[in-house]
Protein backbone atom coordinates (compact mmCIF):
# COMPACT_ATOMS: atom_id res chain seq x y z
CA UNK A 1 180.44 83.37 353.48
CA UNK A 2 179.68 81.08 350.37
CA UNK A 3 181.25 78.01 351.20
CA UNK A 4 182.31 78.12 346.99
CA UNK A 5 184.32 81.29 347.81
CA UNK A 6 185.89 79.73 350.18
CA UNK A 7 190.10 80.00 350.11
CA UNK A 8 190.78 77.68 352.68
CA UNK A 9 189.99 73.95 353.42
CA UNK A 10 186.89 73.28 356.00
CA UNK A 11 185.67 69.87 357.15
CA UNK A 12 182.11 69.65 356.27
CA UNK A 13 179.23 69.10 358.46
CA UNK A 14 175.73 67.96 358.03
CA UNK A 15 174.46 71.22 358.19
CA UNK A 16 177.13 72.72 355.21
CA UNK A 17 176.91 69.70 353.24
CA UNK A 18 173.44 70.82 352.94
CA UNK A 19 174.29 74.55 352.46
CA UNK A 20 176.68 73.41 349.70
CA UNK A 21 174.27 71.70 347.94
CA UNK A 22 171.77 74.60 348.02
CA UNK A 23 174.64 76.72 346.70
CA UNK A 24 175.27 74.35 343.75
CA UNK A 25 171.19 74.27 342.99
CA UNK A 26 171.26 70.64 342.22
CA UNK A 27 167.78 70.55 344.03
CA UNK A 28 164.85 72.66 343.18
CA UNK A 29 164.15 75.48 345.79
CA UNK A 30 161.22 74.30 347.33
CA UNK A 31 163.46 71.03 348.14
CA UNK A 32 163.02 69.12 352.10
CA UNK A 33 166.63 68.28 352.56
CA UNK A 34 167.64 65.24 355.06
CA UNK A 35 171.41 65.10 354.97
CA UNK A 36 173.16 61.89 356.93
CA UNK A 37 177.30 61.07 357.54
CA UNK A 38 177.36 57.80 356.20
CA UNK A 39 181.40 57.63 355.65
CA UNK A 40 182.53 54.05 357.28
CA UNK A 41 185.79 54.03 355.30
CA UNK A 42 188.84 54.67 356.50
CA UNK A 43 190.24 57.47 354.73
CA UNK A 44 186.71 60.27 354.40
CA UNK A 45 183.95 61.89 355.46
CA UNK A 46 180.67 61.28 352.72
CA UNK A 47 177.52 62.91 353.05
CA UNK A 48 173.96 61.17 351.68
CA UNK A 49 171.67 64.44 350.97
CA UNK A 50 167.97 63.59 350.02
CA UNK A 51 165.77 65.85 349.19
CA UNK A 52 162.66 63.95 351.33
CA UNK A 53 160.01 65.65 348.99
CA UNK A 54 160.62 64.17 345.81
CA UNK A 55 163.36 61.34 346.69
CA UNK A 56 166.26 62.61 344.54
CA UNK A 57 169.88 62.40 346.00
CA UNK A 58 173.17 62.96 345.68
CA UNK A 59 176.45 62.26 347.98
CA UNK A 60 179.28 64.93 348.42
CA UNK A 61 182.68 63.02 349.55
CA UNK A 62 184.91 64.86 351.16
CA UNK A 63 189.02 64.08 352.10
CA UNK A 64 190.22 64.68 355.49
CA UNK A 65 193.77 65.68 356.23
CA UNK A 66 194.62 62.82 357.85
CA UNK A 67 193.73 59.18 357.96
CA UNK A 68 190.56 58.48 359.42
CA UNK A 69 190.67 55.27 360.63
CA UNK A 70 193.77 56.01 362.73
CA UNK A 71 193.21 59.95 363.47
CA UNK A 72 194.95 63.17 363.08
CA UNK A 73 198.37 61.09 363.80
CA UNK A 74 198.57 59.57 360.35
CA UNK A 75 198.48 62.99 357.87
CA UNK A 76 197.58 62.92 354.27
CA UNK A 77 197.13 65.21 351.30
CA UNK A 78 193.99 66.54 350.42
CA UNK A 79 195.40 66.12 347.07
CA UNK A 80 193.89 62.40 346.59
CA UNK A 81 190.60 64.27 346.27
CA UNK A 82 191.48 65.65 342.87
CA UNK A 83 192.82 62.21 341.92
CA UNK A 84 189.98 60.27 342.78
CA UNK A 85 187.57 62.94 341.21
CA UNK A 86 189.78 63.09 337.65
CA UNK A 87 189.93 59.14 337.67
CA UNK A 88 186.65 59.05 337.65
CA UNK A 89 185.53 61.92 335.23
CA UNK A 90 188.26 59.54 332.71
CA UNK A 91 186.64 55.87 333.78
CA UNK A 92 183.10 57.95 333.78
CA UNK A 93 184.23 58.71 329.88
CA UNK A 94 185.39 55.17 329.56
CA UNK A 95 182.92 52.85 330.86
CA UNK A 96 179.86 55.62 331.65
CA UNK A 97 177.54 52.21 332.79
CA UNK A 98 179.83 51.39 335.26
CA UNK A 99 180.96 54.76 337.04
CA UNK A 100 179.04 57.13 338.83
CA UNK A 101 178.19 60.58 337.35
CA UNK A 102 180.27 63.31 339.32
CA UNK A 103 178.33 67.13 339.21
CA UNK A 104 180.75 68.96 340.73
CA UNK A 105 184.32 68.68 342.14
CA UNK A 106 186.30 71.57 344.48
CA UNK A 107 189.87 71.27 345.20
CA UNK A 108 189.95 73.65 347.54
CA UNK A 109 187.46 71.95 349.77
CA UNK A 110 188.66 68.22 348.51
CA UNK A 111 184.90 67.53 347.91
CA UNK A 112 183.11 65.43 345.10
CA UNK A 113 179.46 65.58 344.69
CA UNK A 114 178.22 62.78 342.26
CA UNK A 115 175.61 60.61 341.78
CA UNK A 116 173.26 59.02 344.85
CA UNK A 117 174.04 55.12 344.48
CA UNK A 118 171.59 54.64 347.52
CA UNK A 119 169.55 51.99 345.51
CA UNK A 120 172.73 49.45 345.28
CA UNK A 121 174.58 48.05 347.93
CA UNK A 122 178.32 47.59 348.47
CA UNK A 123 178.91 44.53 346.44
CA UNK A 124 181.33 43.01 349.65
CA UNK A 125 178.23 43.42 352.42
CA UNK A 126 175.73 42.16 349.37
CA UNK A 127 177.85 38.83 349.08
CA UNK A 128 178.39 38.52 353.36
CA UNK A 129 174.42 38.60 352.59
CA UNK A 130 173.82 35.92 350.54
CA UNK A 131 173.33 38.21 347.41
CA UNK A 132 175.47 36.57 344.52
CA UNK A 133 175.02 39.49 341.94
CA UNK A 134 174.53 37.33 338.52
CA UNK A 135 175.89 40.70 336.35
CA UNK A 136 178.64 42.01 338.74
CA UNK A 137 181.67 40.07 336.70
CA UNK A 138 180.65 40.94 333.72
CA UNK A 139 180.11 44.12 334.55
CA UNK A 140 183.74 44.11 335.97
CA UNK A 141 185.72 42.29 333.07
CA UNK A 142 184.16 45.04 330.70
CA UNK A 143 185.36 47.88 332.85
CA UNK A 144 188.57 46.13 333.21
CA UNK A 145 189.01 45.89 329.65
CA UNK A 146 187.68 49.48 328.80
CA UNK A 147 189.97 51.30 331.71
CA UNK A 148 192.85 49.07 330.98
CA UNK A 149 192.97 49.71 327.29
CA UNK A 150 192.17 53.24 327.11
CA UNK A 151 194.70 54.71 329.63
CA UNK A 152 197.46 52.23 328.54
CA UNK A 153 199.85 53.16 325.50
CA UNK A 154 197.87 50.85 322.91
CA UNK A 155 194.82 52.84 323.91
CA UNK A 156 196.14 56.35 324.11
CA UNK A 157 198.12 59.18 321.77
CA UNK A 158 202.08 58.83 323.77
CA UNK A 159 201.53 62.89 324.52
CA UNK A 160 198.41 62.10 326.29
CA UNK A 161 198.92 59.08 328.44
CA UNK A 162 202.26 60.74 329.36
CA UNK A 163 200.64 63.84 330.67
CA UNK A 164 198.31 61.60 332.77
CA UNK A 165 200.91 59.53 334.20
CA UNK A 166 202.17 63.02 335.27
CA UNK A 167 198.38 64.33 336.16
CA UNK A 168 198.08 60.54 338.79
CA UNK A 169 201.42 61.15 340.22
CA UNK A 170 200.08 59.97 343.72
CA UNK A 171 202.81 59.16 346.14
CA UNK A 172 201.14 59.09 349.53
CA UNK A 173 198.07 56.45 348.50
CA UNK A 174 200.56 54.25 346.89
CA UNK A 175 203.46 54.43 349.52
CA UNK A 176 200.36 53.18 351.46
CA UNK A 177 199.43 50.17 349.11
CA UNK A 178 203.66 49.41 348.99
CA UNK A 179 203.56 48.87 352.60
CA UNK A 180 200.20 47.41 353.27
CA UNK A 181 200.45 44.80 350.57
CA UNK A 182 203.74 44.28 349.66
CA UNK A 183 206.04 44.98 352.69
CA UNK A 184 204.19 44.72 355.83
CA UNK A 185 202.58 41.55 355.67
CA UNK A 186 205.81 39.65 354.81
CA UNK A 187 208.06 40.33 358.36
CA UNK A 188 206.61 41.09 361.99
CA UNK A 189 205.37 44.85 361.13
CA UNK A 190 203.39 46.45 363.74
CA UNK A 191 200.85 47.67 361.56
CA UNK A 192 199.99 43.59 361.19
CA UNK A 193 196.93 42.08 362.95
CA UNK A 194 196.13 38.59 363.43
CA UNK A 195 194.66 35.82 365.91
CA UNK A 196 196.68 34.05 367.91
CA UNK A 197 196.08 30.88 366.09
CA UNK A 198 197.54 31.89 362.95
CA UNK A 199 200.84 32.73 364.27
CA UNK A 200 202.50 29.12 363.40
CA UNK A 201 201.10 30.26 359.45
CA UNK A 202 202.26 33.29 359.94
CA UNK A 203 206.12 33.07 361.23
CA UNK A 204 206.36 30.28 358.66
CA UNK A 205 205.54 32.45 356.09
CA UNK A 206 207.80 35.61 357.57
CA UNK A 207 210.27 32.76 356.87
CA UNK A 208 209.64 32.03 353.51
CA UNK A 209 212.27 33.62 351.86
CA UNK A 210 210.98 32.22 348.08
CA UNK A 211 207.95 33.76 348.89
CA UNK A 212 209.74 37.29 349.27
CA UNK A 213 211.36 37.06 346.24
CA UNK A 214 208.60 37.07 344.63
CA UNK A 215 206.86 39.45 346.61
CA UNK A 216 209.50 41.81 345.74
CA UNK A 217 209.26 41.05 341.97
CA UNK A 218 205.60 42.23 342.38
CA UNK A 219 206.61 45.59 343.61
CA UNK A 220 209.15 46.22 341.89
CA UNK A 221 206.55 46.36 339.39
CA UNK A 222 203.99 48.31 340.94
CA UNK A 223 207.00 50.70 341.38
CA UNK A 224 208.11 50.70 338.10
CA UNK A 225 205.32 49.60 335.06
CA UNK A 226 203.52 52.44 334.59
CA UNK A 227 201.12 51.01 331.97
CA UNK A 228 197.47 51.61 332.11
CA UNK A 229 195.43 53.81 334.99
CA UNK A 230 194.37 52.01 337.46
CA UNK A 231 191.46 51.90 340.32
CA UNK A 232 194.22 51.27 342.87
CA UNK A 233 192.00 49.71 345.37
CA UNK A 234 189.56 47.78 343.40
CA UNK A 235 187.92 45.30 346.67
CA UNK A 236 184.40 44.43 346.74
CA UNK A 237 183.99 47.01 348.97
CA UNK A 238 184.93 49.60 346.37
CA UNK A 239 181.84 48.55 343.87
CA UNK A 240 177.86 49.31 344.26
CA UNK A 241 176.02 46.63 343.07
CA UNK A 242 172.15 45.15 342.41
CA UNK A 243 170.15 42.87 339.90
CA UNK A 244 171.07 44.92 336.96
CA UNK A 245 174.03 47.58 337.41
CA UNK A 246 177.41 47.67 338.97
CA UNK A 247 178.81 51.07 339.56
CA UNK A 248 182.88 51.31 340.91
CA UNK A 249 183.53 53.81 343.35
CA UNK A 250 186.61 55.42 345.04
CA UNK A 251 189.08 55.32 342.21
CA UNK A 252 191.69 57.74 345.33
CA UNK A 253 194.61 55.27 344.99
CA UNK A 254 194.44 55.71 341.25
CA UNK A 255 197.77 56.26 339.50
CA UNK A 256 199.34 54.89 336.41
CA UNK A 257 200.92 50.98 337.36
CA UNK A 258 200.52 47.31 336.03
CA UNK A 259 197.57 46.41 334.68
CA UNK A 260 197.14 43.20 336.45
CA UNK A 261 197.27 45.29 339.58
CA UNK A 262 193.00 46.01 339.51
CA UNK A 263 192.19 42.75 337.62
CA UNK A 264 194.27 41.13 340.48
CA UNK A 265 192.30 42.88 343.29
CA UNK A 266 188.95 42.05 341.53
CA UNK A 267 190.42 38.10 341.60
CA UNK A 268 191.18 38.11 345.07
CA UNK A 269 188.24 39.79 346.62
CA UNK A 270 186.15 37.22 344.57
CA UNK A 271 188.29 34.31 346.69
CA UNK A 272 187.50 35.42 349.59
CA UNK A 273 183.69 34.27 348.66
CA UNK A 274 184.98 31.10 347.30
CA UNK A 275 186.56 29.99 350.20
CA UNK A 276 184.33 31.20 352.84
CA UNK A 277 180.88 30.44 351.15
CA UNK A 278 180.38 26.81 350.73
CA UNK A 279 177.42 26.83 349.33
CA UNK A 280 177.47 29.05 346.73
CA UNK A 281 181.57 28.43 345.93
CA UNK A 282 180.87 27.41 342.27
CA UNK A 283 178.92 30.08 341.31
CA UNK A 284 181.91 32.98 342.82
CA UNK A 285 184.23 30.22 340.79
CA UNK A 286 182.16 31.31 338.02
CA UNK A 287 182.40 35.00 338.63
CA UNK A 288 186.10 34.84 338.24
CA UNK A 289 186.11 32.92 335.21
CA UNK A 290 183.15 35.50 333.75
CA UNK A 291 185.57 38.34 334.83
CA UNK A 292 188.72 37.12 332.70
CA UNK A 293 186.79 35.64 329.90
CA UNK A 294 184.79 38.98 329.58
CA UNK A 295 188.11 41.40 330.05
CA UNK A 296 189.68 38.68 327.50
CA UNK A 297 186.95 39.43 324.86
CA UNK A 298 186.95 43.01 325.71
CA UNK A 299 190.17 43.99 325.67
CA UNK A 300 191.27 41.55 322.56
CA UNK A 301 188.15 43.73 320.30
CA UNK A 302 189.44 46.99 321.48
CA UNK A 303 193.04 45.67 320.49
CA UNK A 304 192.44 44.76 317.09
CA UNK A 305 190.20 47.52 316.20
CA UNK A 306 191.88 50.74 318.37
CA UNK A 307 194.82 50.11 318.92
CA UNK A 308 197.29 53.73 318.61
CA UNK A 309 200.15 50.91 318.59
CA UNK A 310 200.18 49.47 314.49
CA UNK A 311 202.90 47.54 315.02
CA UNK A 312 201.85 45.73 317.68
CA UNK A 313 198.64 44.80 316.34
CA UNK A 314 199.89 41.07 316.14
CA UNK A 315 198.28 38.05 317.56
CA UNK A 316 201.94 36.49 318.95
CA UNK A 317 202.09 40.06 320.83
CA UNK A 318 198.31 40.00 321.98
CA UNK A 319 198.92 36.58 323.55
CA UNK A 320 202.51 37.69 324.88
CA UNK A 321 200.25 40.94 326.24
CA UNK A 322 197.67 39.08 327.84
CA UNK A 323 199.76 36.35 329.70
CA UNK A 324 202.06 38.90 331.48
CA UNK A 325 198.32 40.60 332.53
CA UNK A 326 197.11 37.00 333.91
CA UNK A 327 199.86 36.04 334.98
CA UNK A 328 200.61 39.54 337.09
CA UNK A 329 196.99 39.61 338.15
CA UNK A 330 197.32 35.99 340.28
CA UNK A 331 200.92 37.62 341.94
CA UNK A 332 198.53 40.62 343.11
CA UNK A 333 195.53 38.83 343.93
CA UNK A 334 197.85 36.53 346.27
CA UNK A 335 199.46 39.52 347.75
CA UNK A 336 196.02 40.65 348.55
CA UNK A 337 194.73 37.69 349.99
CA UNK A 338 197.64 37.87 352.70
CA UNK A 339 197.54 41.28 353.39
CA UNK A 340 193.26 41.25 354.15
CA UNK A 341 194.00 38.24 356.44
CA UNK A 342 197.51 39.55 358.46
CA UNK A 343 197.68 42.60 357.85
CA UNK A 344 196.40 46.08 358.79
CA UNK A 345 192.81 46.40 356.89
CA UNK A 346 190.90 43.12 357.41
CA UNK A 347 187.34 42.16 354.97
CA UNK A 348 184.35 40.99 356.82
CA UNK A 349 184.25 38.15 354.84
CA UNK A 350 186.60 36.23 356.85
CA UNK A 351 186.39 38.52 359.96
CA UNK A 352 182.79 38.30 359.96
CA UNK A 353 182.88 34.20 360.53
CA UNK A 354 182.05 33.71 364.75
CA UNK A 355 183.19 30.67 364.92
CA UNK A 356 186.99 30.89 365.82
CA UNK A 357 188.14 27.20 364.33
CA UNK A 358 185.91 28.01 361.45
CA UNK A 359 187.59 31.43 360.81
CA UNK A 360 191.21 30.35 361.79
CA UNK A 361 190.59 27.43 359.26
CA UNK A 362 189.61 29.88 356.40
CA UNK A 363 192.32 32.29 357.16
CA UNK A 364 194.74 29.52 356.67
CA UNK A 365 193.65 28.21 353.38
CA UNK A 366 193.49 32.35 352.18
CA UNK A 367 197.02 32.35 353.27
CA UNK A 368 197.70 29.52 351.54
CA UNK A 369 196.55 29.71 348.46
CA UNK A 370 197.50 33.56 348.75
CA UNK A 371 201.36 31.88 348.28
CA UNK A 372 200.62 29.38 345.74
CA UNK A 373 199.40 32.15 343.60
CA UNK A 374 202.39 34.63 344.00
CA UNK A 375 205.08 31.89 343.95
CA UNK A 376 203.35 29.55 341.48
CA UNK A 377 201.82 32.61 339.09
CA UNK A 378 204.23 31.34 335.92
CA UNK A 379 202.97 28.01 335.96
CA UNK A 380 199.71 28.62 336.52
CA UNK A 381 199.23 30.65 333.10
CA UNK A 382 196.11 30.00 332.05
CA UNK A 383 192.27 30.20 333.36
CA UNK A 384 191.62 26.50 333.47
CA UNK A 385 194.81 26.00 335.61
CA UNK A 386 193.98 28.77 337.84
CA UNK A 387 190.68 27.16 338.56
CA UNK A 388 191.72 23.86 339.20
CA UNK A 389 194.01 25.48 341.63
CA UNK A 390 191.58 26.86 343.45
CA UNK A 391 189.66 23.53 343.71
CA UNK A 392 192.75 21.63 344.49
CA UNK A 393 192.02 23.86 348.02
CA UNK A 394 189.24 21.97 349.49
């Protein structure tokens, strides 16, 4: 039976990944086709399909029913399949540069076939490389900017963004990201993970009661502010990058929340390279100031010249605007910070150090700084301030 007839869900295998794409005639009939499972995430299955006679590719991503990192135990819709492919059929309007092109989508199967991004390399295992990416923040503070803008109220007719806040209803992913980086982190969860040496760090901080006030403010907001589309899980491990191009990739947690939420995870995937890379520590210092300087720019030209909002097209409300997004984006990025280095999913940046002192001493100063930036975000309301915070580490 034609696996596009199909009426009922089916985890692919190599050998129907391949059959789909036959059915789908992206390659020509006289195509070789190699097809590899190359999914090491935690939540899919995704399928690299070559056709070994004249090199082109494409990758078909499918959802599982459950979480795959922890097994059939942990069920989850099949739903987050249409999200991820409608987020990023909008971004791919948005910001086409930056977003991979998607050929075919099936909700029935929970499959997305898009474009092969085989040439790049995940930006996170690029940087644990020594690759520093010159383009990558630029590339980011533009696609910040662009996704930001145009899926927010300013950017958007009132109808339309309110039929898309319906559309990225998407309660399982982000009852995920509410625990994972805003509840679990902060008292003695099981889902937490964490060497033995940080556990002084830790209690201390399970302790910190002015630290979960603030952690609360921050989401309460990601509960609440429904105010642009975002990524929802916007790491370095969640971006393709080389020389020239960045492509973002995964957009399954996206739903409609603060808009320092994504420029926040961008922030605090960039510290984990400034803290653990010595060598190169200006030059990630560099990428976060290229980031907000270039989503600044950005996003302050597609204010003043399409903006849906005329009567906020003021510079006292602009600045207002885009101190609440800075200001949001340091809470989020510190929230982050704790959760990679306590909680349940971990980043090879720090996990990847072999040397316990060195990696217990990094961990530290992540959780560290991690609180200075959620308690500390007010004062620290500007770009030259955050930097010098940062410094102020070492």
């Amino acid at each position: 039976m034609s696996l596009l007839k199909q009426k009922t869900y089916q985890p692919l295998t190599n050998e129907s990944a391949v059959e789909l794409a036959l059915e789908l005639n992206i390659f020509p009939g006289q195509a070789k086709l190699a097809c590899k499972e190359i999914g090491d995430g935690n939540l899919n299955l995704v399928f690299h399909i070559v056709d070994e006679w004249e090199g082109k590719g494409i990758i078909i991503k499918q959802a599982l029913p459950y979480a795959k990192v922890v097994g059939e135990s942990w069920p989850l819709t099949l739903k987050r399949a249409k999200i991820e492919a409608d987020a990023l059929k909008i971004f791919g309007q948005i910001a086409p540069d930056y977003v991979p092109e998607v050929y075919f989508t099936d909700d029935v199967l929970a499959v997305t076939v898009m474009e092969d991004l085989s040439h790049l390399l995940i930006a996170r295992t690029g940087f644990n490389n020594g690759e520093t990416y010159p383009l990558i923040s630029k590339h980011l503070g533009e696609y910040l900017a662009k996704t930001l803008f145009y899926t927010s109220d300013y950017g958007l007719a009132p109808g339309v963004k309110k039929e898309y806040v319906q559309q990225f209803i998407n309660p399982e992913l982000c009852k995920i990201t509410e625990d994972l980086i805003f509840t679990d982190p902060f008292y003695d969860a099981d889902t937490n993970e964490f060497e033995d040496g940080l556990r002084p760090i830790v209690e201390a901080l399970w302790q910190d009661n002015e630290l979960k006030f603030h952690v609360n403010v921050l989401k309460k907001s990601f509960l609440t502010e429904a105010e642009a589309l975002l990524h929802g899980d916007l790491h370095t491990g969640s971006v393709f990058a080389g020389l020239s191009e960045t492509k973002v990739i995964d957009p399954e947690f996206a739903f409609y929340g603060p808009a320092g939420f994504d420029i926040g995870q961008v922030f605090g995937n960039l510290l984990f390279q400034v803290i653990v890379n010595n060598e190169k520590r200006n030059l990630f210092i560099n990428h976060i100031e290229t980031v907000w300087n270039g989503f600044e720019e950005q996003y302050t030209l597609l204010w003043k010249t399409e903006n849906k909002e005329a009567a906020s097209i003021t510079s006292t409300f602009l600045n207002y605007h885009l101190r609440k997004l800075f200001e949001d984006s340091l809470g989020f990025a510190g929230c982050e910070l704790i959760r990679r280095t306590i909680g349940l999913a971990h980043v090879t940046d720090l996990d990847g150090i072999e040397d316990e002192q060195s990696r217990i001493a990094a961990k530290q100063k992540t959780i560290e700084l991690g609180k200075i930036l959620i308690k500390q975000r007010k004062e620290i309301n500007n770009l030259t301030a955050f930097i010098e915070t940062i410094k102020e580490l070492h």
